[in-house]
C-alpha atoms as a PDB file:
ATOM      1  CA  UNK A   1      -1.629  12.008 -13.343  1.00  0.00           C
ATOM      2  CA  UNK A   2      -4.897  13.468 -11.505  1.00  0.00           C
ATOM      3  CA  UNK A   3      -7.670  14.580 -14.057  1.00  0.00           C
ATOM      4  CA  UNK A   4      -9.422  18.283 -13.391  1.00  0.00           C
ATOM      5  CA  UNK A   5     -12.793  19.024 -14.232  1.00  0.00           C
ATOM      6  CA  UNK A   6     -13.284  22.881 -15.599  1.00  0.00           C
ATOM      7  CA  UNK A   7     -16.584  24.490 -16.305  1.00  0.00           C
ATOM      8  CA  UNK A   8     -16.445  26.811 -19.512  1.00  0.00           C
ATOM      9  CA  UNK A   9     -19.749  29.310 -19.582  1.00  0.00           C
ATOM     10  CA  UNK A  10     -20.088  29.154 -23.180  1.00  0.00           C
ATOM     11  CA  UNK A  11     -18.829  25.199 -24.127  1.00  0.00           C
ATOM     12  CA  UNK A  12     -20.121  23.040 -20.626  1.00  0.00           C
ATOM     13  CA  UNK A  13     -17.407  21.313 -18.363  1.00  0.00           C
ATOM     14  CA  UNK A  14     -14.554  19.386 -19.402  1.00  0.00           C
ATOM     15  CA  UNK A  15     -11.791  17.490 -18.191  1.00  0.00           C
ATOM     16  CA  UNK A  16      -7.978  17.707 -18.324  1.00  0.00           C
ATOM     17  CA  UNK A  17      -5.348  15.552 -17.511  1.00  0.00           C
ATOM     18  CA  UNK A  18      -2.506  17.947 -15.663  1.00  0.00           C
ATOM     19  CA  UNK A  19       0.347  17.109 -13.217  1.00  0.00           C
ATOM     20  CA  UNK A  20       0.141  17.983  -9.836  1.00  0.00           C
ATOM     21  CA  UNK A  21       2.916  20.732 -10.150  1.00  0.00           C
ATOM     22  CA  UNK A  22       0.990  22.296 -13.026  1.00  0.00           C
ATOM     23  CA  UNK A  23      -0.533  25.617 -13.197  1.00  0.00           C
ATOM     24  CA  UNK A  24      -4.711  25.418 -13.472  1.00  0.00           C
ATOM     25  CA  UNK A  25      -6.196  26.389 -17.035  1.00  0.00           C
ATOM     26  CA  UNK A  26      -7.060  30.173 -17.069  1.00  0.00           C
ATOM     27  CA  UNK A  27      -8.741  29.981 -20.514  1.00  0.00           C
ATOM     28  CA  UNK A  28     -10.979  27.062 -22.390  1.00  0.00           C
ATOM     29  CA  UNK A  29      -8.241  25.385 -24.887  1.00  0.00           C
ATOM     30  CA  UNK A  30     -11.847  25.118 -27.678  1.00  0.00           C
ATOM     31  CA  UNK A  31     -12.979  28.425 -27.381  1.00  0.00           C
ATOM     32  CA  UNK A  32     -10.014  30.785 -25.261  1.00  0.00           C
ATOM     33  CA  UNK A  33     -13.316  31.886 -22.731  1.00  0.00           C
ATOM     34  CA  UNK A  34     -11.933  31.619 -19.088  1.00  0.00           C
ATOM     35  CA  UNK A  35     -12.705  28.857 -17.045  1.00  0.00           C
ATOM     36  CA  UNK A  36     -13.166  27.879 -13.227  1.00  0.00           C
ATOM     37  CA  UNK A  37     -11.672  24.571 -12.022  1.00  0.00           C
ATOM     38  CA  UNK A  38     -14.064  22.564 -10.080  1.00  0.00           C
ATOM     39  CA  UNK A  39     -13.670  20.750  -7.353  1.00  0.00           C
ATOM     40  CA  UNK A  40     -14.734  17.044  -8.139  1.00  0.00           C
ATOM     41  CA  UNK A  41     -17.078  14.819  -5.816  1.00  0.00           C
ATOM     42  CA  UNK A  42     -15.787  11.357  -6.516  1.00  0.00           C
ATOM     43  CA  UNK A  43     -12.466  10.546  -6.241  1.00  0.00           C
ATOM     44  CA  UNK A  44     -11.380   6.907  -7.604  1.00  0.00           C
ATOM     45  CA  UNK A  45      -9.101   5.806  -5.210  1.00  0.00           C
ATOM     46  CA  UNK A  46      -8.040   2.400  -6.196  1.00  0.00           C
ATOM     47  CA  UNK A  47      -6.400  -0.191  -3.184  1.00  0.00           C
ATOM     48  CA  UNK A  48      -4.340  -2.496  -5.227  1.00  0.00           C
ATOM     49  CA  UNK A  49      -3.404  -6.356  -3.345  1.00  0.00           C
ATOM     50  CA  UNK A  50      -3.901  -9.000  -1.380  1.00  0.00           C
ATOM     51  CA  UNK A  51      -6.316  -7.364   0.933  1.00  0.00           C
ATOM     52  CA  UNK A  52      -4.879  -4.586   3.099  1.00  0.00           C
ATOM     53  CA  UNK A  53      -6.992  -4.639   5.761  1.00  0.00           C
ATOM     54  CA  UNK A  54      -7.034  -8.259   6.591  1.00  0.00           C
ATOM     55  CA  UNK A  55      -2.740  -8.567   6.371  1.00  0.00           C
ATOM     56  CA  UNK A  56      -2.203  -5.298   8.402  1.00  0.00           C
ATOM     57  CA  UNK A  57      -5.384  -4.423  10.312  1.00  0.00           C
ATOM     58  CA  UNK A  58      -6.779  -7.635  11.983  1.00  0.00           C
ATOM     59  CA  UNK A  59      -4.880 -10.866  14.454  1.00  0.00           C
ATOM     60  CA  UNK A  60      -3.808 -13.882  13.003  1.00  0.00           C
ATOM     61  CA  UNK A  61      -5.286 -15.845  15.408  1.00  0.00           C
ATOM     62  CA  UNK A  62      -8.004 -13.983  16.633  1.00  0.00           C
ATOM     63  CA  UNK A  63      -8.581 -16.952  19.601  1.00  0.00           C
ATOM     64  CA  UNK A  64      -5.411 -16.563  20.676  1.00  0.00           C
ATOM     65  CA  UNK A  65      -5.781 -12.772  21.212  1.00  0.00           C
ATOM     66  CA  UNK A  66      -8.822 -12.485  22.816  1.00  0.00           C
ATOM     67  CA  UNK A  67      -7.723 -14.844  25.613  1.00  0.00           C
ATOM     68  CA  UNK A  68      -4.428 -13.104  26.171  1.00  0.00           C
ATOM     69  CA  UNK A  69      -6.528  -9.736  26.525  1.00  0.00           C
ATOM     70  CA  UNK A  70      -8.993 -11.948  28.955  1.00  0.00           C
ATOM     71  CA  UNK A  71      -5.867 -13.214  31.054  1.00  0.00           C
ATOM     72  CA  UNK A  72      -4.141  -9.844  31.197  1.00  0.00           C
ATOM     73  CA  UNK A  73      -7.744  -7.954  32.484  1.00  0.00           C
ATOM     74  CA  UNK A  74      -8.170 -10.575  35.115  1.00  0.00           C
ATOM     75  CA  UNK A  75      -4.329  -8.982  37.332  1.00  0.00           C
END
């Protein structure tokens, strides 16, 4: 599940965990003050594997495919 950052005027920001479907907070859940969800700079996006972009991205044999391009140019 994503985590939101709020900002609460009278206790700082904070962070909730909330599903994607989920309404935002209207009011702090310490104090009951309204809040303002934030929109957050970093966003941890984790690429789990092998290596994406060497298995889906690059040639095997990158010999091989720079001579095919050379052979096909030269027509």
């Amino acid at each position: 599940m994503p985590l939101y950052e709020y900002r609460c005027e009278k206790c700082g920001d904070f962070e909730k965990e909330q599903a994607i479907t989920e309404a935002p907070l209207e009011s702090c859940p310490t104090c009951g003050n309204p809040v303002k969800r934030l929109i957050s700079r970093n966003v941890g996006l984790v690429f789990k594997g092998s290596g994406f972009h060497i298995t889906d991205y690059v040639y095997k044999n990158s010999s091989e495919s720079t001579s095919e391009n050379k052979s096909s140019s030269d027509n």
